[in-house]
C-alpha atoms as a PDB file:
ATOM      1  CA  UNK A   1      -2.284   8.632 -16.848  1.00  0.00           C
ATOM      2  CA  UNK A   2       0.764   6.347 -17.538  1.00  0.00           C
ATOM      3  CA  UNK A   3       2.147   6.515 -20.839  1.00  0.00           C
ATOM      4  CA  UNK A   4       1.270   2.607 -21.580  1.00  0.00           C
ATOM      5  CA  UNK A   5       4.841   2.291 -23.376  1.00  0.00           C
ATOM      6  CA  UNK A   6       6.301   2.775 -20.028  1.00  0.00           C
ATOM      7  CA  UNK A   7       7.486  -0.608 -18.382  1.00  0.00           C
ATOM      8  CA  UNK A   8       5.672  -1.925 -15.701  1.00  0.00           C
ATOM      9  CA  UNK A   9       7.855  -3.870 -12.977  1.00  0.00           C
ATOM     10  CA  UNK A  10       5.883  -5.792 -10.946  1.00  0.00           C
ATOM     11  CA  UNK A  11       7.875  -6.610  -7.014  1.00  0.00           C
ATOM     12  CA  UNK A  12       6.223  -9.912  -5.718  1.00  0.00           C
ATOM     13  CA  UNK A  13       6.393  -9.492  -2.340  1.00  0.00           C
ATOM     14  CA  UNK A  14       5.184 -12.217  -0.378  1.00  0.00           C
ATOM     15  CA  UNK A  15       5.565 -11.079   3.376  1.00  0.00           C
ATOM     16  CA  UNK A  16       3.319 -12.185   6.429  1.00  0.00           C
ATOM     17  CA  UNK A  17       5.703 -11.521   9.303  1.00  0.00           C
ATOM     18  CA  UNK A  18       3.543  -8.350  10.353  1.00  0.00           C
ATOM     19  CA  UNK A  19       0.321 -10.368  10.647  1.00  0.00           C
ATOM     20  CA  UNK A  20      -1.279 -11.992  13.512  1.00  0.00           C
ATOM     21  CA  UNK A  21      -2.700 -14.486  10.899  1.00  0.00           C
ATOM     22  CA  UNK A  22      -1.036 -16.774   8.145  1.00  0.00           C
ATOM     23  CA  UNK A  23      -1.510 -16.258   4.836  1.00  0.00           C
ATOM     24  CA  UNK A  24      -0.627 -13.239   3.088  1.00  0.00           C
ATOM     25  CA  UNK A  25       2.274 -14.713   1.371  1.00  0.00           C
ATOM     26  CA  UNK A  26       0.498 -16.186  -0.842  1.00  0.00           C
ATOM     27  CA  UNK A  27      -1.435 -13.073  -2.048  1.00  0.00           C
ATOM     28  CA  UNK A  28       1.284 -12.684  -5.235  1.00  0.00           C
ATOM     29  CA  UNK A  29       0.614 -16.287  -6.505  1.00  0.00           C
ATOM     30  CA  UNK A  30      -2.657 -15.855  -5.975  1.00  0.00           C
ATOM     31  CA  UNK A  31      -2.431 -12.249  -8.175  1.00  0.00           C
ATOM     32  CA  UNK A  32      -0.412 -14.746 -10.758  1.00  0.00           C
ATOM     33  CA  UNK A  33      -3.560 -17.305 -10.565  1.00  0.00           C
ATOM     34  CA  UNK A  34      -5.896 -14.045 -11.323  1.00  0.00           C
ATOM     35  CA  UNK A  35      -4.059 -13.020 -14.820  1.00  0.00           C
ATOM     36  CA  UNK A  36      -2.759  -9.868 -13.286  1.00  0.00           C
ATOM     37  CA  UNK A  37       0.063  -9.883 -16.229  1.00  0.00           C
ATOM     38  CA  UNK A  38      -2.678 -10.546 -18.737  1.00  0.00           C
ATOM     39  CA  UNK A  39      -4.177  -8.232 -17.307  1.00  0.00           C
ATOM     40  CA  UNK A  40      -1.932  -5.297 -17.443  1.00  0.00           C
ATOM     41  CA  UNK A  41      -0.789  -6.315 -21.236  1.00  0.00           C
ATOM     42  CA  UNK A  42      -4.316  -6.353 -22.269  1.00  0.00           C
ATOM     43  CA  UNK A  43      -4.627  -2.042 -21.428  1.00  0.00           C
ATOM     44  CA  UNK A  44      -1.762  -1.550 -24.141  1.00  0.00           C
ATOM     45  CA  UNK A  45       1.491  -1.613 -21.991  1.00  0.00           C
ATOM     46  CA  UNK A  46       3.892  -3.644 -24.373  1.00  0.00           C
ATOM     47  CA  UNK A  47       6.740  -4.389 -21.481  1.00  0.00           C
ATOM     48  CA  UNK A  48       5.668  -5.970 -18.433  1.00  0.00           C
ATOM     49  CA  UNK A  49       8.587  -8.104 -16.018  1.00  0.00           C
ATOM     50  CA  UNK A  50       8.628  -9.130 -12.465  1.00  0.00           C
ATOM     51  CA  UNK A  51      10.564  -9.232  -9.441  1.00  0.00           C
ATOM     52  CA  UNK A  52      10.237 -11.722  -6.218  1.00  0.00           C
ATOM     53  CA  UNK A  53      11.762 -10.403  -3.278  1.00  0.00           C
ATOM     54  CA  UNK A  54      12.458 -13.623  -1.076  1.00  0.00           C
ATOM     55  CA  UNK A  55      11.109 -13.644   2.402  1.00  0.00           C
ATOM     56  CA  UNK A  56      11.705 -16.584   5.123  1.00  0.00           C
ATOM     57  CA  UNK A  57       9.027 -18.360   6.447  1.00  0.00           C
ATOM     58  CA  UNK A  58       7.724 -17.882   9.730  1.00  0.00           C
ATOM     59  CA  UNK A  59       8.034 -20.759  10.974  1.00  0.00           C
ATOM     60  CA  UNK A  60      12.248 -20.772  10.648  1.00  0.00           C
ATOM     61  CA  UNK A  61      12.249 -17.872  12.034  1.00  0.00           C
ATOM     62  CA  UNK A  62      12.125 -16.544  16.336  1.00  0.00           C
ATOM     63  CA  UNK A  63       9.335 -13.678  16.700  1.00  0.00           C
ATOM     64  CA  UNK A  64      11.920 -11.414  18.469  1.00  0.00           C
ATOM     65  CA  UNK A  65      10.804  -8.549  20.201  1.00  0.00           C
ATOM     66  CA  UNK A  66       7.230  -8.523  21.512  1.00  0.00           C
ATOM     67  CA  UNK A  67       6.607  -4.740  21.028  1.00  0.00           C
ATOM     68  CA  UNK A  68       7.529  -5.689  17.071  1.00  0.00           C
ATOM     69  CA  UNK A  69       7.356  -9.208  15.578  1.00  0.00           C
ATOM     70  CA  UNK A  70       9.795 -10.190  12.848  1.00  0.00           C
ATOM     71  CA  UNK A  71      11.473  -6.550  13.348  1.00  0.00           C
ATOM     72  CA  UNK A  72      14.578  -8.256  11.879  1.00  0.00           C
ATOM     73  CA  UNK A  73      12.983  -9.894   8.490  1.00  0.00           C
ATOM     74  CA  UNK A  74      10.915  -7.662   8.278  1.00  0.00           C
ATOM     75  CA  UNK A  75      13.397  -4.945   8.164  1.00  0.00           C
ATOM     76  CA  UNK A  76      15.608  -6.984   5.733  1.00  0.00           C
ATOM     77  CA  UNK A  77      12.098  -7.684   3.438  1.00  0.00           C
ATOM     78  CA  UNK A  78      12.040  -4.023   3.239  1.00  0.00           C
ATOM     79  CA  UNK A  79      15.284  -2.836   2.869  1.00  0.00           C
ATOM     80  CA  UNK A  80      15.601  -5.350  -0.489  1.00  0.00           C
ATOM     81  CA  UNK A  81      11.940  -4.457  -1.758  1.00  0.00           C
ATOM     82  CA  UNK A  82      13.453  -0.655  -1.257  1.00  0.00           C
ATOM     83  CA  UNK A  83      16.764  -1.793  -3.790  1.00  0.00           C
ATOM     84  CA  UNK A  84      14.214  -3.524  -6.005  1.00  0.00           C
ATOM     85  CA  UNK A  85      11.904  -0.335  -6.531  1.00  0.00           C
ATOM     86  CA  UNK A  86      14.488   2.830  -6.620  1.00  0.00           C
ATOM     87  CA  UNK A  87      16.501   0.252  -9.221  1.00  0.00           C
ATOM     88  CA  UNK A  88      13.090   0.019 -11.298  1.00  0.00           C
ATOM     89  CA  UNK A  89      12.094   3.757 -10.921  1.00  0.00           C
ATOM     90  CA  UNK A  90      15.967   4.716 -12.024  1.00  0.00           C
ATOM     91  CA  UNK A  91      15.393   2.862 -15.095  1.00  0.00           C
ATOM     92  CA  UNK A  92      12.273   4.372 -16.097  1.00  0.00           C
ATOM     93  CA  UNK A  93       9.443   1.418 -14.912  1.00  0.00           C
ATOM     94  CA  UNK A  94       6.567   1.984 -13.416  1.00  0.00           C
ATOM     95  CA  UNK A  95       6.595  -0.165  -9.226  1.00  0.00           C
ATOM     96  CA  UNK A  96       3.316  -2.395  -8.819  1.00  0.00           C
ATOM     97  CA  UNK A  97       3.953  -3.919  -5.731  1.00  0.00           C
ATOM     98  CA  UNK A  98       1.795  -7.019  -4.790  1.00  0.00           C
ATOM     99  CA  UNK A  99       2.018  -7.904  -0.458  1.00  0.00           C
ATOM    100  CA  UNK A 100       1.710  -9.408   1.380  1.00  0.00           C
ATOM    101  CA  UNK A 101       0.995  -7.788   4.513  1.00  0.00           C
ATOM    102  CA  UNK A 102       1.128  -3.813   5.102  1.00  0.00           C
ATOM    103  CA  UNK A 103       4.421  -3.506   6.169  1.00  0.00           C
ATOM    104  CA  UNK A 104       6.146  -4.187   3.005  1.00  0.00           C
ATOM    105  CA  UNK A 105       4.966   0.100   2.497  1.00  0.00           C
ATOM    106  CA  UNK A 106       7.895   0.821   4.755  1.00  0.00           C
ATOM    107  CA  UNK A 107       9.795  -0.776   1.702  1.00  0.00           C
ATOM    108  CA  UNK A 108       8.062   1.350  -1.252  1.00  0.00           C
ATOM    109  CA  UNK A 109       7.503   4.274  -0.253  1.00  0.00           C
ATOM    110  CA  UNK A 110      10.689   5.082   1.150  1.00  0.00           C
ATOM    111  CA  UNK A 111      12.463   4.176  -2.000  1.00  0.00           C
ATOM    112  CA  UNK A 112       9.922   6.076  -4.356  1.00  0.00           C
ATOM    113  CA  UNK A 113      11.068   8.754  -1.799  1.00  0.00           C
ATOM    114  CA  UNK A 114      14.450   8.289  -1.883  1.00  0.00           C
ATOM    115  CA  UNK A 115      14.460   8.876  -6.049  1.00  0.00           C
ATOM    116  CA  UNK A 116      12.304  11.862  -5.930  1.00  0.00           C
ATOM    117  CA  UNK A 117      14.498  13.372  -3.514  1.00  0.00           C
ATOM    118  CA  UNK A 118      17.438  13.104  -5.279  1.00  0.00           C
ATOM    119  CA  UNK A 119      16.113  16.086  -7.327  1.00  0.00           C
ATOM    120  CA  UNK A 120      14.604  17.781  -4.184  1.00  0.00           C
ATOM    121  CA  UNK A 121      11.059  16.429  -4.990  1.00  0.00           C
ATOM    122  CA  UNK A 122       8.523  15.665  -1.968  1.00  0.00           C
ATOM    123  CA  UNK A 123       6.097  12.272  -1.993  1.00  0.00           C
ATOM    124  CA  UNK A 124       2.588  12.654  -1.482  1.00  0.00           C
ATOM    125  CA  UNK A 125       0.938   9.243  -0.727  1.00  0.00           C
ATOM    126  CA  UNK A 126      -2.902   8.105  -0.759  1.00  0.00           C
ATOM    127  CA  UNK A 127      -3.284   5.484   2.561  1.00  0.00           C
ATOM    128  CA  UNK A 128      -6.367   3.578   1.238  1.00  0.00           C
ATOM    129  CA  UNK A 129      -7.217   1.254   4.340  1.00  0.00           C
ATOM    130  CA  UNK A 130      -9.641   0.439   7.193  1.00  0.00           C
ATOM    131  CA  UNK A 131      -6.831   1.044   9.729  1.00  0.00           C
ATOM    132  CA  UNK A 132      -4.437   3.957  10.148  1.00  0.00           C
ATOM    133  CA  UNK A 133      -1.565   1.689  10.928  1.00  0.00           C
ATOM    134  CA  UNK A 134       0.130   4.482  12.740  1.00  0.00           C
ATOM    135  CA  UNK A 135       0.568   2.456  15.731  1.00  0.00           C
ATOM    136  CA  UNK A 136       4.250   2.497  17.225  1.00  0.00           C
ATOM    137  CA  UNK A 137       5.928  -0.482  18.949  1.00  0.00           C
ATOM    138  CA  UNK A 138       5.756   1.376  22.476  1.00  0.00           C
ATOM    139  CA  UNK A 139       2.295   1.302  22.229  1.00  0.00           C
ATOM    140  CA  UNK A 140       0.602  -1.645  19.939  1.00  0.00           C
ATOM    141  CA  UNK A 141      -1.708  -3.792  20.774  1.00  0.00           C
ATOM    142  CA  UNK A 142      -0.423  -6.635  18.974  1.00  0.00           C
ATOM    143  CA  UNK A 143       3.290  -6.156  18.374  1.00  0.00           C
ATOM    144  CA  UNK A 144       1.762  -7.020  14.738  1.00  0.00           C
ATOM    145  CA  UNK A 145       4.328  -4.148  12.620  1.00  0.00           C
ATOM    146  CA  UNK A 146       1.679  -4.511   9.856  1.00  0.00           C
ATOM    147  CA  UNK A 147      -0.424  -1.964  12.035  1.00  0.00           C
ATOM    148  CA  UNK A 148       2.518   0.414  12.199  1.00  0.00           C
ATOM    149  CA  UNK A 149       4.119   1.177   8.668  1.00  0.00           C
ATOM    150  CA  UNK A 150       2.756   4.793   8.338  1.00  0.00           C
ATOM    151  CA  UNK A 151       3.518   5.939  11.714  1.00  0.00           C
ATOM    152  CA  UNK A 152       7.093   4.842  10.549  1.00  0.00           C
ATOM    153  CA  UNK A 153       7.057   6.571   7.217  1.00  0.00           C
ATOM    154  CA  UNK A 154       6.598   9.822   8.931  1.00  0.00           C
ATOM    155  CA  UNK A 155       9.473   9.361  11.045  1.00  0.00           C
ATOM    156  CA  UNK A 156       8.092   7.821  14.442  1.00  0.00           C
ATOM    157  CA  UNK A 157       8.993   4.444  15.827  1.00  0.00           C
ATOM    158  CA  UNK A 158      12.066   1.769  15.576  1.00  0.00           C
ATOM    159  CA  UNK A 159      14.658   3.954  14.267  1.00  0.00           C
ATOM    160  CA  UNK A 160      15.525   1.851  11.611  1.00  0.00           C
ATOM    161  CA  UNK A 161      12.241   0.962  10.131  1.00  0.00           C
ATOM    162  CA  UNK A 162      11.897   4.845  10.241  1.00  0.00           C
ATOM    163  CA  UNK A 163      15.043   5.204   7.613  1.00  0.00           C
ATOM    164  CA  UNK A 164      15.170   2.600   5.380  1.00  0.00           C
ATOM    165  CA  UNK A 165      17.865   3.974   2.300  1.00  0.00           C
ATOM    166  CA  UNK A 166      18.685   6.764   5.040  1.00  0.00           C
ATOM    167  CA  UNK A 167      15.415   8.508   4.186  1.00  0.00           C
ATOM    168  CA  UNK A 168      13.822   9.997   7.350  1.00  0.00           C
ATOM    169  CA  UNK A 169      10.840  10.846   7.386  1.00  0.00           C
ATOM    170  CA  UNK A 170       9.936   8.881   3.972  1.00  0.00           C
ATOM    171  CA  UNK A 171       7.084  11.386   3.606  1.00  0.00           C
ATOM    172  CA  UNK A 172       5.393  14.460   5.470  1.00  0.00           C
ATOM    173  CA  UNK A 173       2.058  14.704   7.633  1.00  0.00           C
ATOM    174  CA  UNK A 174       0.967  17.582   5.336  1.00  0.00           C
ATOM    175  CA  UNK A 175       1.085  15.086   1.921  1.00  0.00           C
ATOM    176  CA  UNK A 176      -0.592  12.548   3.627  1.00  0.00           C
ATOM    177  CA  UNK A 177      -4.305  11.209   3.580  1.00  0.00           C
ATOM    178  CA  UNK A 178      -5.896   8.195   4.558  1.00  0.00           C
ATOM    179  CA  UNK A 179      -9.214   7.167   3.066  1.00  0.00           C
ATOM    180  CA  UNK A 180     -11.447   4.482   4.073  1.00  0.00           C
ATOM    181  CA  UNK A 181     -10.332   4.081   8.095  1.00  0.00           C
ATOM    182  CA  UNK A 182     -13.304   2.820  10.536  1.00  0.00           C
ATOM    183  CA  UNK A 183     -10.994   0.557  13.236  1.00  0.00           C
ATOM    184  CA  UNK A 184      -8.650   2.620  14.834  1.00  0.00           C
ATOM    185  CA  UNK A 185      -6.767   1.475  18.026  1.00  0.00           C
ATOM    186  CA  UNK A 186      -7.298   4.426  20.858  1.00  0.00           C
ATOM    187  CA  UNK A 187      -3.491   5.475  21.110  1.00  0.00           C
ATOM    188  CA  UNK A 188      -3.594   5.355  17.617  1.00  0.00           C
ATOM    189  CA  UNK A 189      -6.591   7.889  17.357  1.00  0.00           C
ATOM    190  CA  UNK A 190      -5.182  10.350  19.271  1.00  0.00           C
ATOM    191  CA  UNK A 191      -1.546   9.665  17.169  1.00  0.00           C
ATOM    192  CA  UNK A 192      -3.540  10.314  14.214  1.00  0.00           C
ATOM    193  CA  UNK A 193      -5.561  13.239  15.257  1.00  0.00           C
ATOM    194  CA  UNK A 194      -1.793  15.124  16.374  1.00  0.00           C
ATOM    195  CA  UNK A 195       0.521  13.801  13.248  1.00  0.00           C
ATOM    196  CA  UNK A 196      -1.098  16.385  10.959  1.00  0.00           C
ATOM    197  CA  UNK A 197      -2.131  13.757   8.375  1.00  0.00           C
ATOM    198  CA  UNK A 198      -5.535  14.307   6.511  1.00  0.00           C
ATOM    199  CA  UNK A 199      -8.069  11.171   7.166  1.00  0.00           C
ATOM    200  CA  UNK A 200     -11.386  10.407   5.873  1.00  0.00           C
ATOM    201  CA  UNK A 201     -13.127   7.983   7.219  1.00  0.00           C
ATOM    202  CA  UNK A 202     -15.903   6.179   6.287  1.00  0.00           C
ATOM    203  CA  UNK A 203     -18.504   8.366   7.624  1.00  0.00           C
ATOM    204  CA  UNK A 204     -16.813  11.389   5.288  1.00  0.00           C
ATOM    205  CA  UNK A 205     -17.014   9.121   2.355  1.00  0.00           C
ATOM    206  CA  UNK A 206     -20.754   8.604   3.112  1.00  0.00           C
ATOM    207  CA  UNK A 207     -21.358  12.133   3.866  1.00  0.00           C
ATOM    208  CA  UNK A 208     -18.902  13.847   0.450  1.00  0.00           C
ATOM    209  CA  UNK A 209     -19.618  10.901  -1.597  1.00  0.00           C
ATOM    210  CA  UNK A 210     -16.441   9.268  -3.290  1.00  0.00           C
ATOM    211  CA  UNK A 211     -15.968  11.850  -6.259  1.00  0.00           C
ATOM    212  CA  UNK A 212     -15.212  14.615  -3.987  1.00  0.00           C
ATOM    213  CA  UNK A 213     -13.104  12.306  -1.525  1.00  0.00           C
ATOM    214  CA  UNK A 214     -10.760  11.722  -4.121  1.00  0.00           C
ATOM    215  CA  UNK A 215     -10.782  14.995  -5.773  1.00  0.00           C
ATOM    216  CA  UNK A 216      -9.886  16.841  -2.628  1.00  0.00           C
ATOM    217  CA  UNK A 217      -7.360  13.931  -1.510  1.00  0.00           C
ATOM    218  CA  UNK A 218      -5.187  14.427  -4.919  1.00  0.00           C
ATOM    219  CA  UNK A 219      -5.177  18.576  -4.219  1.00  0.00           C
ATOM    220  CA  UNK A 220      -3.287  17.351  -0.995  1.00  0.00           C
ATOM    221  CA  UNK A 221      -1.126  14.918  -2.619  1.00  0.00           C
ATOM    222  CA  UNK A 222       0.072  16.753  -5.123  1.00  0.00           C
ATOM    223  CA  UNK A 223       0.761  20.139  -3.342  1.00  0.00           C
ATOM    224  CA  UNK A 224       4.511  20.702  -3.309  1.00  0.00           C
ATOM    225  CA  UNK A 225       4.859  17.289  -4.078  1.00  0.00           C
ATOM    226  CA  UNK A 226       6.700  15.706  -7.356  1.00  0.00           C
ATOM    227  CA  UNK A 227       4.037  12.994  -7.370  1.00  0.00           C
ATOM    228  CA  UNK A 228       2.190  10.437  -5.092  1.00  0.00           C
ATOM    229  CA  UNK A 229       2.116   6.894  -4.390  1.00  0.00           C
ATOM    230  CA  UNK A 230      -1.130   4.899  -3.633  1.00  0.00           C
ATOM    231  CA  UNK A 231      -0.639   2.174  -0.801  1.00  0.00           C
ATOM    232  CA  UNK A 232      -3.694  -0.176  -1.278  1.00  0.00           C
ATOM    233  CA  UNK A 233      -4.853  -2.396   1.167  1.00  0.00           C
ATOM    234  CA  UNK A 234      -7.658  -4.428   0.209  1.00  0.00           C
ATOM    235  CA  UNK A 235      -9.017  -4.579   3.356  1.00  0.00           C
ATOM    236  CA  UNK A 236     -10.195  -1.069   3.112  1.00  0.00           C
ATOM    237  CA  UNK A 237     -13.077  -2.625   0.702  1.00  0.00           C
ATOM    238  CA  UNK A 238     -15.923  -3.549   2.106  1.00  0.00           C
ATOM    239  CA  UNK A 239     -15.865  -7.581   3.202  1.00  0.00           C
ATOM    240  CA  UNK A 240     -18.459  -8.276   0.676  1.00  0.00           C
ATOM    241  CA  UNK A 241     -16.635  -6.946  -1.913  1.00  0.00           C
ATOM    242  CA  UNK A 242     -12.839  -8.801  -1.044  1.00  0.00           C
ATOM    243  CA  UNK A 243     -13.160 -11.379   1.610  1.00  0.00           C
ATOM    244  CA  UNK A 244     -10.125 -12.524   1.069  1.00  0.00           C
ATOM    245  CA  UNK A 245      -8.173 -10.127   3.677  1.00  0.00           C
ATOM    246  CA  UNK A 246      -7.080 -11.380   7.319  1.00  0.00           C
ATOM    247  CA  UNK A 247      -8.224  -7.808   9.269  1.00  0.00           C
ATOM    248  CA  UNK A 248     -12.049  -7.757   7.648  1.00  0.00           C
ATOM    249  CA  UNK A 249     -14.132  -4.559   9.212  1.00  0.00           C
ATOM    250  CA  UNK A 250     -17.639  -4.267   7.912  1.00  0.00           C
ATOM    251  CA  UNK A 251     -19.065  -1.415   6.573  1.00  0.00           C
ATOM    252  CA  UNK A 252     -16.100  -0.422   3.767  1.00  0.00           C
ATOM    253  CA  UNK A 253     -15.710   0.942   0.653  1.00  0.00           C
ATOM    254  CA  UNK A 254     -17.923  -0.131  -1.937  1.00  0.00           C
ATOM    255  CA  UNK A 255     -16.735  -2.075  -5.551  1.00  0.00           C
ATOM    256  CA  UNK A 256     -17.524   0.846  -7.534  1.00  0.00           C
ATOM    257  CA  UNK A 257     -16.582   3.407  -4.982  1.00  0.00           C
ATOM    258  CA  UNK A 258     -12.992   1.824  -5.193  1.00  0.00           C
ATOM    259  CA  UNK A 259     -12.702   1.781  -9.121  1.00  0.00           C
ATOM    260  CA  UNK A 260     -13.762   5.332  -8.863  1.00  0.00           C
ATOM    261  CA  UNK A 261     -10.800   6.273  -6.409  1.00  0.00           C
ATOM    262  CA  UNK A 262      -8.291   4.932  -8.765  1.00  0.00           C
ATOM    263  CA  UNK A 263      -9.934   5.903 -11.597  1.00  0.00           C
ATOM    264  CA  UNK A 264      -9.380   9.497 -10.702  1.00  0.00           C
ATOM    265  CA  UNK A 265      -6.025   8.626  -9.375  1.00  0.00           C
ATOM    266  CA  UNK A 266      -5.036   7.331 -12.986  1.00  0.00           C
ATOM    267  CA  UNK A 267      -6.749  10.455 -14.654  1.00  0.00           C
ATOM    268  CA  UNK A 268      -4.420  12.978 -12.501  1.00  0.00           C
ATOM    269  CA  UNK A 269      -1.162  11.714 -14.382  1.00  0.00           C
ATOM    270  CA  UNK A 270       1.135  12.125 -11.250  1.00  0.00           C
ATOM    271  CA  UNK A 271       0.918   8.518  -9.775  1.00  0.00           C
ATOM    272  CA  UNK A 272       4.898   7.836  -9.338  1.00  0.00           C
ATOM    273  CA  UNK A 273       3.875   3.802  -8.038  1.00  0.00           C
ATOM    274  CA  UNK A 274       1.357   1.652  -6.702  1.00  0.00           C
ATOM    275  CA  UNK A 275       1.303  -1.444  -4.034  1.00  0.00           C
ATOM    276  CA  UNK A 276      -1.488  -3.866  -3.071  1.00  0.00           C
ATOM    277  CA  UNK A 277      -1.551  -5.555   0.298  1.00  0.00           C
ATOM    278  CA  UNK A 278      -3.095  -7.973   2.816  1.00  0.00           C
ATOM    279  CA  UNK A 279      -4.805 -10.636  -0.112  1.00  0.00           C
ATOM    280  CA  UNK A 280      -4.966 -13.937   1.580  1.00  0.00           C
ATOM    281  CA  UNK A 281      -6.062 -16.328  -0.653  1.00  0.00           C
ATOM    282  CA  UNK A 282      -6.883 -18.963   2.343  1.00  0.00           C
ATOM    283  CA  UNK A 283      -9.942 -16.916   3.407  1.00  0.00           C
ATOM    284  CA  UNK A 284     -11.276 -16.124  -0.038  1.00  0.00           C
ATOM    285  CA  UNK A 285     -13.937 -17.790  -2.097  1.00  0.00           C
ATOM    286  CA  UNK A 286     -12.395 -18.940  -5.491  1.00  0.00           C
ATOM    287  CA  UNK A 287      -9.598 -16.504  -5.484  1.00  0.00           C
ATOM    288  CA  UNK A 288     -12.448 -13.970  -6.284  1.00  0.00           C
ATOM    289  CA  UNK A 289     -10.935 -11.187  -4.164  1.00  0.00           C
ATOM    290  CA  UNK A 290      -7.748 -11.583  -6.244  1.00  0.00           C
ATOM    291  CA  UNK A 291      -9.666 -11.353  -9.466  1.00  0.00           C
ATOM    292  CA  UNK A 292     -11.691  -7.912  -8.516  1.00  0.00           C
ATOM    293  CA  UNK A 293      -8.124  -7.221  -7.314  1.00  0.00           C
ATOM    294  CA  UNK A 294      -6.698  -7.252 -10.764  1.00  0.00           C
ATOM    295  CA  UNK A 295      -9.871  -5.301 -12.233  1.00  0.00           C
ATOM    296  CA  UNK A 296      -9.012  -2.300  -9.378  1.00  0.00           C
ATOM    297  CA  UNK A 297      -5.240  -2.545 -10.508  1.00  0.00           C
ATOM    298  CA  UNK A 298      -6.403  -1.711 -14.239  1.00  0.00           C
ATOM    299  CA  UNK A 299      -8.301   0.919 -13.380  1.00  0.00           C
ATOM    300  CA  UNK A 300      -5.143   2.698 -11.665  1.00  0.00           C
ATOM    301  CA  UNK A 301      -3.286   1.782 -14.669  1.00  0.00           C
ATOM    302  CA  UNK A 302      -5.949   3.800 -16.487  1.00  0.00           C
ATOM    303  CA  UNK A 303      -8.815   1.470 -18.019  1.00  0.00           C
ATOM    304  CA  UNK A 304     -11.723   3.226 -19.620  1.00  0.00           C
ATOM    305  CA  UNK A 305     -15.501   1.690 -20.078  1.00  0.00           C
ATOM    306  CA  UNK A 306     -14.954   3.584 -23.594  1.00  0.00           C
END
């Protein structure tokens, strides 16, 4: 697990260009509202200092392209979320990233890649979500790039979202694994199915049962990697357990089935980051999705019942 005298840097991110609906950028002040810092300082970590990236509203902004909305901002969002995390990861902290909408991962991940590759080190990354988000502007639905960050980070797509700090791809098919998809656009299935990623869905969570889910997803991760990252999107939880989220699918991961996930991802020791997306605060019920929220972040920051 982390070494609780490392500094944790927490990058507000407050993005909701890549979503059909308002709302997202308010997800880090409603983190804020939650006690996330408490939070974190109450585990033992001693140093704990944020960052806000600053992000224009939608509403001064044109949509741009059709085939991807906000490409522009969205891009420039990234690209200074990418400065913010290589910068903290160079000086020994720890990245929490709180969205905002999916597409700040474009951001993250390529920077956490960028600093293990500077000593030849591969990312592995854990995709928890109930979408693959491996559409690609050609073909989306929506135009929405919050449904199209991973099919970017493997190299696919707008060829500059696809090499943000030059990296390209951010991360390979082979250290890749989704867990917790059921809505899945049909170009996008049969993207998925050919990319070479590993996915379980819900119906292999159900069958395996969580424990083994997570056990077999960290052998991929961490196989030829120098660590993994863990994208979070809250919408992969069951709509019972976080209503707050914008892209609700019934039938998700369970409370406890999620604290187990990152419980075993703090255990393993290799987590190089962390970011939590798509919290909008306008379609919770007393910010209650933001406070289970900060209870899932302490477990990947390694909280114990004993």
């Amino acid at each position: 697990m982390i070494q609780t005298g490392r500094p944790i840097h927490i990058i507000n991110v407050p993005l909701d260009l890549g979503a059909s609906r308002r709302g997202t950028d308010a997800g880090p002040s409603a983190f804020r509202v939650a006690g996330l810092r408490k939070a974190i300082l109450s585990l033992g970590y001693s140093n704990v200092r944020e960052t806000d990236v600053s992000i224009p509203s939608m509403e001064t902004v044109p949509p741009g392209d059709s085939s991807a909305r906000y490409k522009d901002e969205i891009l420039a969002a990234c690209t200074q979320l990418a400065g913010h995390t290589r910068d903290a990861l160079d000086a020994g902290e720890w990245p929490l990233v709180i969205g905002g909408d999916h597409s700040i991962a474009m951001g993250t991940v390529s920077a956490v890649s960028a600093h293990l590759g500077r000593t030849d080190g591969k990312l592995g990354v854990i995709w928890f979500d109930a979408h693959g988000d491996m559409n690609l502007p050609e073909s989306s639905p929506s135009g929405n790039v919050h449904g199209m960050p991973l099919a970017h980070l493997l190299g696919y797509g707008d060829p500059q979202l696809s090499s943000i700090l030059d990296v390209h791809p951010a991360v390979e098919a082979e250290h890749v694994v989704l867990i917790g998809i059921r809505d899945i656009d049909e170009d996008e299935r049969e993207f998925i199915h050919a990319s070479g990623v590993t996915a379980f869905t819900m119906r292999e969570i159900d069958q395996l049962g969580m424990n083994r889910v997570a056990g077999e997803a960290l052998e991929i991760v961490n196989n030829g990697t120098a660590g993994f990252h863990v994208s979070f999107d809250l919408d992969g939880c069951d709509p019972e357990v976080i209503p707050g989220t914008g892209t609700v699918v019934p039938g998700g991961v369970s409370f406890r089935e999620a604290h187990l996930l990152l419980e075993e991802c703090a255990a393993d020791g290799r987590m190089t980051s962390m970011e939590v997306v798509e919290l909008n605060p306008f379609l919770d019920h007393a910010n209650i999705s933001a406070e289970r929220a900060v209870t899932l972040v302490q477990s990947a920051l390694g909280r114990s019942i004993l």
